[in-house]
PDB file of N, CA and C in Angstrom:
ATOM      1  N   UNK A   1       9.524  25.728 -71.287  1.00  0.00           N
ATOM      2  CA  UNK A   1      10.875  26.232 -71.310  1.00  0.00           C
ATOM      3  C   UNK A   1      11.644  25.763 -70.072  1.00  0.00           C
ATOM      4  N   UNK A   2      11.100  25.785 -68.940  1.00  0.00           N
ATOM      5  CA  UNK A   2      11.698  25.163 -67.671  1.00  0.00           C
ATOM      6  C   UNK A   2      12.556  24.059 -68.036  1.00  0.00           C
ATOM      7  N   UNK A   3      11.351  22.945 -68.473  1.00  0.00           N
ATOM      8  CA  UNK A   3      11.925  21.249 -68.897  1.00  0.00           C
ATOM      9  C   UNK A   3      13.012  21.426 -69.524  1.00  0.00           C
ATOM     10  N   UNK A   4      12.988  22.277 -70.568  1.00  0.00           N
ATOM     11  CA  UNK A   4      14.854  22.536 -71.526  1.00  0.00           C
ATOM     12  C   UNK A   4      15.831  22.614 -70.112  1.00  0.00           C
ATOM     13  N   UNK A   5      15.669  23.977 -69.477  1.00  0.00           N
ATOM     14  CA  UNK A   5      16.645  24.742 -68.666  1.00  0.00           C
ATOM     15  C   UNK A   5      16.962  23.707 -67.415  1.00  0.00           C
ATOM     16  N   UNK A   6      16.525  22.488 -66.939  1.00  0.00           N
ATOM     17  CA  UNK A   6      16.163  21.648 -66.325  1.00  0.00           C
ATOM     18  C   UNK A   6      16.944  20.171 -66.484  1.00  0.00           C
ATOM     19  N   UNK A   7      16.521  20.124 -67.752  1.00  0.00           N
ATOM     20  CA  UNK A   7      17.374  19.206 -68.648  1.00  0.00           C
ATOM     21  C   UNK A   7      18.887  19.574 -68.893  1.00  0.00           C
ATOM     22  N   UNK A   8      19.365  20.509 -68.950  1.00  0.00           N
ATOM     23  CA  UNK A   8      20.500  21.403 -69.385  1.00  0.00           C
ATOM     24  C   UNK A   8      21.285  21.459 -68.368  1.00  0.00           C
ATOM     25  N   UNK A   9      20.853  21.523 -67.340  1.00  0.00           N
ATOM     26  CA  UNK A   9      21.734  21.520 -65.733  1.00  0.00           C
ATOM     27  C   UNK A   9      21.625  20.159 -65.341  1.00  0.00           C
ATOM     28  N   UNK A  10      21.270  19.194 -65.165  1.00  0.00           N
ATOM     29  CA  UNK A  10      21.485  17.827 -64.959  1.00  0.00           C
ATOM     30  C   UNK A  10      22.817  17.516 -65.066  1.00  0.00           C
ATOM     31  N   UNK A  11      22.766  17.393 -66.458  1.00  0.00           N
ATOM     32  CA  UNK A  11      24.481  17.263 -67.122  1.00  0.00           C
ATOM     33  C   UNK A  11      25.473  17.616 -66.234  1.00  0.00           C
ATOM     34  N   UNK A  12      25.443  18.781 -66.389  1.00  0.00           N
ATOM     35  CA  UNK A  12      26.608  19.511 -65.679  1.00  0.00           C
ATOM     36  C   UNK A  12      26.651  19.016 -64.252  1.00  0.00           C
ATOM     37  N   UNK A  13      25.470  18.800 -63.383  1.00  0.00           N
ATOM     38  CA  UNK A  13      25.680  18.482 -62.036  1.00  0.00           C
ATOM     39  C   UNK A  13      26.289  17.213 -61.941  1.00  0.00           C
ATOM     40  N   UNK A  14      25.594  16.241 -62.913  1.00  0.00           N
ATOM     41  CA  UNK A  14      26.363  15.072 -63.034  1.00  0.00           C
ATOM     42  C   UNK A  14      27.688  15.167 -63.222  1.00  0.00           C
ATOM     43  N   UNK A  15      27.805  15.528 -64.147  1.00  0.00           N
ATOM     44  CA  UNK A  15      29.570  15.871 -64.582  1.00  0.00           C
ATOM     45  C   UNK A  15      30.692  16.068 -63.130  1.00  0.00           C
ATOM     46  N   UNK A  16      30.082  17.618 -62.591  1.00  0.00           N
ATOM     47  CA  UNK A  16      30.825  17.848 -61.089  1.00  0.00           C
ATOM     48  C   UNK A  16      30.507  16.712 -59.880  1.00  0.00           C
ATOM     49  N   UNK A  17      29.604  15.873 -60.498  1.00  0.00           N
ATOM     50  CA  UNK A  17      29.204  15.195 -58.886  1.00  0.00           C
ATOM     51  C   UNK A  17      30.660  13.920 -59.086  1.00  0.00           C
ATOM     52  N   UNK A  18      30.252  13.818 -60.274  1.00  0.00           N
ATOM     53  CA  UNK A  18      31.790  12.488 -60.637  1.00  0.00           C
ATOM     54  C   UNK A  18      32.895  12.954 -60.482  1.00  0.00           C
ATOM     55  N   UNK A  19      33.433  14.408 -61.045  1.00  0.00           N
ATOM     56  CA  UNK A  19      34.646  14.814 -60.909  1.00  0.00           C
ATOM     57  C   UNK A  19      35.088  14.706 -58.951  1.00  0.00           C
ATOM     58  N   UNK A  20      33.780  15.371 -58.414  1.00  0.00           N
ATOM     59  CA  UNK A  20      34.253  15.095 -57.007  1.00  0.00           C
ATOM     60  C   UNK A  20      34.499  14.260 -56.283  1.00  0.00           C
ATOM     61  N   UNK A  21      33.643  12.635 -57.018  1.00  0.00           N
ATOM     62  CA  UNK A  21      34.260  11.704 -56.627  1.00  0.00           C
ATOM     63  C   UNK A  21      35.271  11.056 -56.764  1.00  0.00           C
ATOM     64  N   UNK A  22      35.804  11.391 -57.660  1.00  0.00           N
ATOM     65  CA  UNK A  22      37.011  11.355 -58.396  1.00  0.00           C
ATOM     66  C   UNK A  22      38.006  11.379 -57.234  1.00  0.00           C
ATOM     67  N   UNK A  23      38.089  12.943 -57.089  1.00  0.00           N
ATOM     68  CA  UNK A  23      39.293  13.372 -56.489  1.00  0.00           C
ATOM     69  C   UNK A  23      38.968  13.171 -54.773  1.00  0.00           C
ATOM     70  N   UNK A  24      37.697  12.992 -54.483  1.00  0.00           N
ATOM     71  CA  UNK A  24      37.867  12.308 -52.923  1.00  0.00           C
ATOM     72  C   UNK A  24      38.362  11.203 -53.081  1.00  0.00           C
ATOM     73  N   UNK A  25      37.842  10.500 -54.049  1.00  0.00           N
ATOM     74  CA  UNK A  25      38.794   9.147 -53.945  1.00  0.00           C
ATOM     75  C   UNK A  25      40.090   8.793 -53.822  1.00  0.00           C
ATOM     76  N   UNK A  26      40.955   9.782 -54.900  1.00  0.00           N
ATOM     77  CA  UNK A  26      42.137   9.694 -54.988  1.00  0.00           C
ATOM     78  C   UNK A  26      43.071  10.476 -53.898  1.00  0.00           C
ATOM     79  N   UNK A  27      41.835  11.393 -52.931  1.00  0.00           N
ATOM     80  CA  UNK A  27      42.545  12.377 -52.085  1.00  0.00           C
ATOM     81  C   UNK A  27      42.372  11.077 -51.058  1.00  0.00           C
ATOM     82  N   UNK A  28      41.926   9.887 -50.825  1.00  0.00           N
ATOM     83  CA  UNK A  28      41.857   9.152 -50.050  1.00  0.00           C
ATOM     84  C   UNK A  28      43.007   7.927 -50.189  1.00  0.00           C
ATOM     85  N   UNK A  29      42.918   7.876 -51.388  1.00  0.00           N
ATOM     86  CA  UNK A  29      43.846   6.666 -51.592  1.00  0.00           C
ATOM     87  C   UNK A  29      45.338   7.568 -51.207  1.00  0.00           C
ATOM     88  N   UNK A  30      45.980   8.577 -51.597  1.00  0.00           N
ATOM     89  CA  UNK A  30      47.192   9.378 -51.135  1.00  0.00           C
ATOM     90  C   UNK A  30      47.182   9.651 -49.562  1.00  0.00           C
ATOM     91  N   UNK A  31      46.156   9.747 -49.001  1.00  0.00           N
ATOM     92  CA  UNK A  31      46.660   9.429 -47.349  1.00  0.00           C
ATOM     93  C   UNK A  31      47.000   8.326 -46.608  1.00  0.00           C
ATOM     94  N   UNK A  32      47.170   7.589 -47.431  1.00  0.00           N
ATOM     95  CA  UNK A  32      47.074   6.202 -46.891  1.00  0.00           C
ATOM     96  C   UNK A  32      48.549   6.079 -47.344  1.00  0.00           C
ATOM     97  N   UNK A  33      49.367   6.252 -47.824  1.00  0.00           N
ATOM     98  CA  UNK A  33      50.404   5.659 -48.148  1.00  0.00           C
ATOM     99  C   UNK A  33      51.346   6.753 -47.285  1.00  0.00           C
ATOM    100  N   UNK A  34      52.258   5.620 -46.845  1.00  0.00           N
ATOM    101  CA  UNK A  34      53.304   6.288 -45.678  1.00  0.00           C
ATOM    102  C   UNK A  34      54.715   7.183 -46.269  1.00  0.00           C
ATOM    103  N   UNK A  35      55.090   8.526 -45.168  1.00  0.00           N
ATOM    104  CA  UNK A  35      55.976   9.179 -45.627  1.00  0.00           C
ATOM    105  C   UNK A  35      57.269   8.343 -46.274  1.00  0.00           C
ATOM    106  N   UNK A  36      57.705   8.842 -47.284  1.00  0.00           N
ATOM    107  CA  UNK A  36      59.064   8.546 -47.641  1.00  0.00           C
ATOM    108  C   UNK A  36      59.838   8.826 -46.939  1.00  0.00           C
ATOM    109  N   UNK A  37      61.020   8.014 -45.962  1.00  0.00           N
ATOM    110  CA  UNK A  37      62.158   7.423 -45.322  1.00  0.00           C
ATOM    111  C   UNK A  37      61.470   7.534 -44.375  1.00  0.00           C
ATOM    112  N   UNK A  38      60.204   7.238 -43.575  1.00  0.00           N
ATOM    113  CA  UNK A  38      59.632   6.951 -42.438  1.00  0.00           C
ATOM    114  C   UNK A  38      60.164   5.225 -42.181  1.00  0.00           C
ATOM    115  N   UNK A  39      59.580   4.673 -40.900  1.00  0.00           N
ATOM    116  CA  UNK A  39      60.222   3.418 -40.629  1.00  0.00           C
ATOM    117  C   UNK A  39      58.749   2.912 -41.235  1.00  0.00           C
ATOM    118  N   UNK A  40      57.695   2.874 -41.558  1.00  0.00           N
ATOM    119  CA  UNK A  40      56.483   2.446 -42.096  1.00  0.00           C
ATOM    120  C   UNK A  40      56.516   2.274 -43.232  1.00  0.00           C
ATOM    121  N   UNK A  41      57.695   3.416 -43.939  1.00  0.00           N
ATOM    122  CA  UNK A  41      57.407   3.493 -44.837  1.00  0.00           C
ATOM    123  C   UNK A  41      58.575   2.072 -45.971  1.00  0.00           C
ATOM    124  N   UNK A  42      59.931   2.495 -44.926  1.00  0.00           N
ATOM    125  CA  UNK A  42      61.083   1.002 -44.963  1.00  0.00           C
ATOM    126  C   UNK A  42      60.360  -0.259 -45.043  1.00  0.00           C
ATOM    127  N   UNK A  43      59.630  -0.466 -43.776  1.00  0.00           N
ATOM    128  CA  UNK A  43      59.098  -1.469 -43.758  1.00  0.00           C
ATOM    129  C   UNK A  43      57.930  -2.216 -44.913  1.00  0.00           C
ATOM    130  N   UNK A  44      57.482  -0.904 -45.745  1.00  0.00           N
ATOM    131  CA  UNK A  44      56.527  -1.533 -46.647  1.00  0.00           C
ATOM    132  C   UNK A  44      57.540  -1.759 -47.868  1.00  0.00           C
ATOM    133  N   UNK A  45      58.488  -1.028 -47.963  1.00  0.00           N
ATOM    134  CA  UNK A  45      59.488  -0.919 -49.622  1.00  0.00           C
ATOM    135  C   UNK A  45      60.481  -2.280 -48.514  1.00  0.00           C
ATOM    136  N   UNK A  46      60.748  -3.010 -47.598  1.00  0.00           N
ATOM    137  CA  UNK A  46      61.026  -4.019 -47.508  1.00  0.00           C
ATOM    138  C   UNK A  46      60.470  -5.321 -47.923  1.00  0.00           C
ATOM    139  N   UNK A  47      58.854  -5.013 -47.744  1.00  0.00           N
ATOM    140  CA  UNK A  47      58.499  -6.397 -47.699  1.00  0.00           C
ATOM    141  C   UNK A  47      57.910  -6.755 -49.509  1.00  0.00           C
ATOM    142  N   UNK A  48      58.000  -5.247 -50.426  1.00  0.00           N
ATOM    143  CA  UNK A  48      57.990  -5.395 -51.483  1.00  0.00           C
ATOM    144  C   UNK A  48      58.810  -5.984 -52.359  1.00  0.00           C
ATOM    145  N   UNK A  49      58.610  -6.427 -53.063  1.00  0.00           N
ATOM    146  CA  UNK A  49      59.557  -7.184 -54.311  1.00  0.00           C
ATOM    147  C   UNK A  49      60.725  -6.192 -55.126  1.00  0.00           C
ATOM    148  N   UNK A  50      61.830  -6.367 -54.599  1.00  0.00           N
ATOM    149  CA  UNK A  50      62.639  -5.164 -55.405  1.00  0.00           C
ATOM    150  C   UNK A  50      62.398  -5.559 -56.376  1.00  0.00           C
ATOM    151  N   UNK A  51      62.146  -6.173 -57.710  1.00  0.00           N
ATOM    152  CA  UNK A  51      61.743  -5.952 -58.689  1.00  0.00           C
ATOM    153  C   UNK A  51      60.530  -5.445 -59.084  1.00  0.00           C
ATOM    154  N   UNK A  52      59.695  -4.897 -58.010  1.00  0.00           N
ATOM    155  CA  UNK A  52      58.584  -4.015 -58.074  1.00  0.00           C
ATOM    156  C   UNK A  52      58.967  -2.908 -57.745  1.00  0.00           C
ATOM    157  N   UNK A  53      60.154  -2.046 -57.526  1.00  0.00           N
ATOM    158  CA  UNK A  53      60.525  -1.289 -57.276  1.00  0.00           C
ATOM    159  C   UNK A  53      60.718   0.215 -58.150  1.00  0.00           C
ATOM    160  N   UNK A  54      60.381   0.734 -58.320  1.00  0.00           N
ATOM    161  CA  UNK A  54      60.702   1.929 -59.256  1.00  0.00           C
ATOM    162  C   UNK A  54      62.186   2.363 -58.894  1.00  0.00           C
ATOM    163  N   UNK A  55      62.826   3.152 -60.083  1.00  0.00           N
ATOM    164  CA  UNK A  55      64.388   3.657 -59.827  1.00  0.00           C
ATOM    165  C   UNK A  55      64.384   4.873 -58.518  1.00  0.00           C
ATOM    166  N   UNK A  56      63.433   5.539 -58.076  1.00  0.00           N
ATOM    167  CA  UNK A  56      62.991   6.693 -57.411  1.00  0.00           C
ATOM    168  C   UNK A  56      63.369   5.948 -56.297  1.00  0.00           C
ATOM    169  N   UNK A  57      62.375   5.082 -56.158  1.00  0.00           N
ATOM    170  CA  UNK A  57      61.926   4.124 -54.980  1.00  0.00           C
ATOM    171  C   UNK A  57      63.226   3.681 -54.544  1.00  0.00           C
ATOM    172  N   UNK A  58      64.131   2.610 -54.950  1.00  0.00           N
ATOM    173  CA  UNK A  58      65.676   2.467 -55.061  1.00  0.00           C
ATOM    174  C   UNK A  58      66.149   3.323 -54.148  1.00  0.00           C
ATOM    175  N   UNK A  59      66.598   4.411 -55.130  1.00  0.00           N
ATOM    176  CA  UNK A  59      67.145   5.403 -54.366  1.00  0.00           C
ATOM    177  C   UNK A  59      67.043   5.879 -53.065  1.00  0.00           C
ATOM    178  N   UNK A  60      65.315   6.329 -52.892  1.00  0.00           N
ATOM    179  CA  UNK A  60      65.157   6.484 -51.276  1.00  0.00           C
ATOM    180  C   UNK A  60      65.288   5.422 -50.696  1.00  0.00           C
ATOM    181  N   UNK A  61      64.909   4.560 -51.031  1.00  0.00           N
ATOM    182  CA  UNK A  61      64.970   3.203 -50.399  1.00  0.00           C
ATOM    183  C   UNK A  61      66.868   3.634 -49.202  1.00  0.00           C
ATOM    184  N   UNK A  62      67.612   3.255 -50.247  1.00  0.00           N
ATOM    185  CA  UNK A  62      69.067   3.464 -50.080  1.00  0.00           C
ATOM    186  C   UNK A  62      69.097   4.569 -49.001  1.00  0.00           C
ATOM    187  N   UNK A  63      68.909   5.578 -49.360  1.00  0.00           N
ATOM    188  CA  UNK A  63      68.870   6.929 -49.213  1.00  0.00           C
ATOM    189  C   UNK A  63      68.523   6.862 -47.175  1.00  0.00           C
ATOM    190  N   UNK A  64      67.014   6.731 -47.139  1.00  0.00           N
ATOM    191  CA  UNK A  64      67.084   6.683 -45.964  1.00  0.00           C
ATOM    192  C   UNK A  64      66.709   5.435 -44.983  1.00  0.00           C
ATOM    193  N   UNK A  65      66.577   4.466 -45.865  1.00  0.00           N
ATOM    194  CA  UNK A  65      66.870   3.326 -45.036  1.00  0.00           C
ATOM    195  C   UNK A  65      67.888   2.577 -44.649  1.00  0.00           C
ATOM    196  N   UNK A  66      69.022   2.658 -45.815  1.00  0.00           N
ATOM    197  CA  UNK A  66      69.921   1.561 -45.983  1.00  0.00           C
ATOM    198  C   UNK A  66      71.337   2.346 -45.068  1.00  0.00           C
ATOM    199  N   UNK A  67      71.757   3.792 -45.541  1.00  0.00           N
ATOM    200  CA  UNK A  67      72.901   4.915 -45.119  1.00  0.00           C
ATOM    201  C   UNK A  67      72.249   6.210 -44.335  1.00  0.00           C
ATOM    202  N   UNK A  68      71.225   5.625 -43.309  1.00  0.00           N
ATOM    203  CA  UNK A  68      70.788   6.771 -42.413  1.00  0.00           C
ATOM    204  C   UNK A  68      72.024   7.366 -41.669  1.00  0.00           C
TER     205      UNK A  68
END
């Protein structure tokens, strides 16, 4: 009966061990990207392709880089 109850929790640990890598990952990749209207942050939405630009992006862009 062990081997069942044994077998049965694996799963699940697996399951949470991925979900956590998951979200460390993605809690890692979101620190890395610089505040919006920071000068780090100008400087990276400068050296990007305004046609890589999202309409959001635009805006702040404008917003606090262009009419500080």
């Amino acid at each position: 009966m062990s081997l069942l109850k044994s077998l049965a929790v694996k799963p699940l640990c697996t399951k949470l061990g991925a979900i956590a890598l998951v979200v460390a990952f993605t809690t890692g990749l979101s620190a890395c990207a610089p505040e919006v209207g920071s000068d780090a942050w100008c400087k990276q939405m400068k050296n990007k392709p305004s046609g890589d630009w999202t309409a959001n992006e635009a805006a702040d862009y404008a917003k606090h880089c262009v009419f500080k």
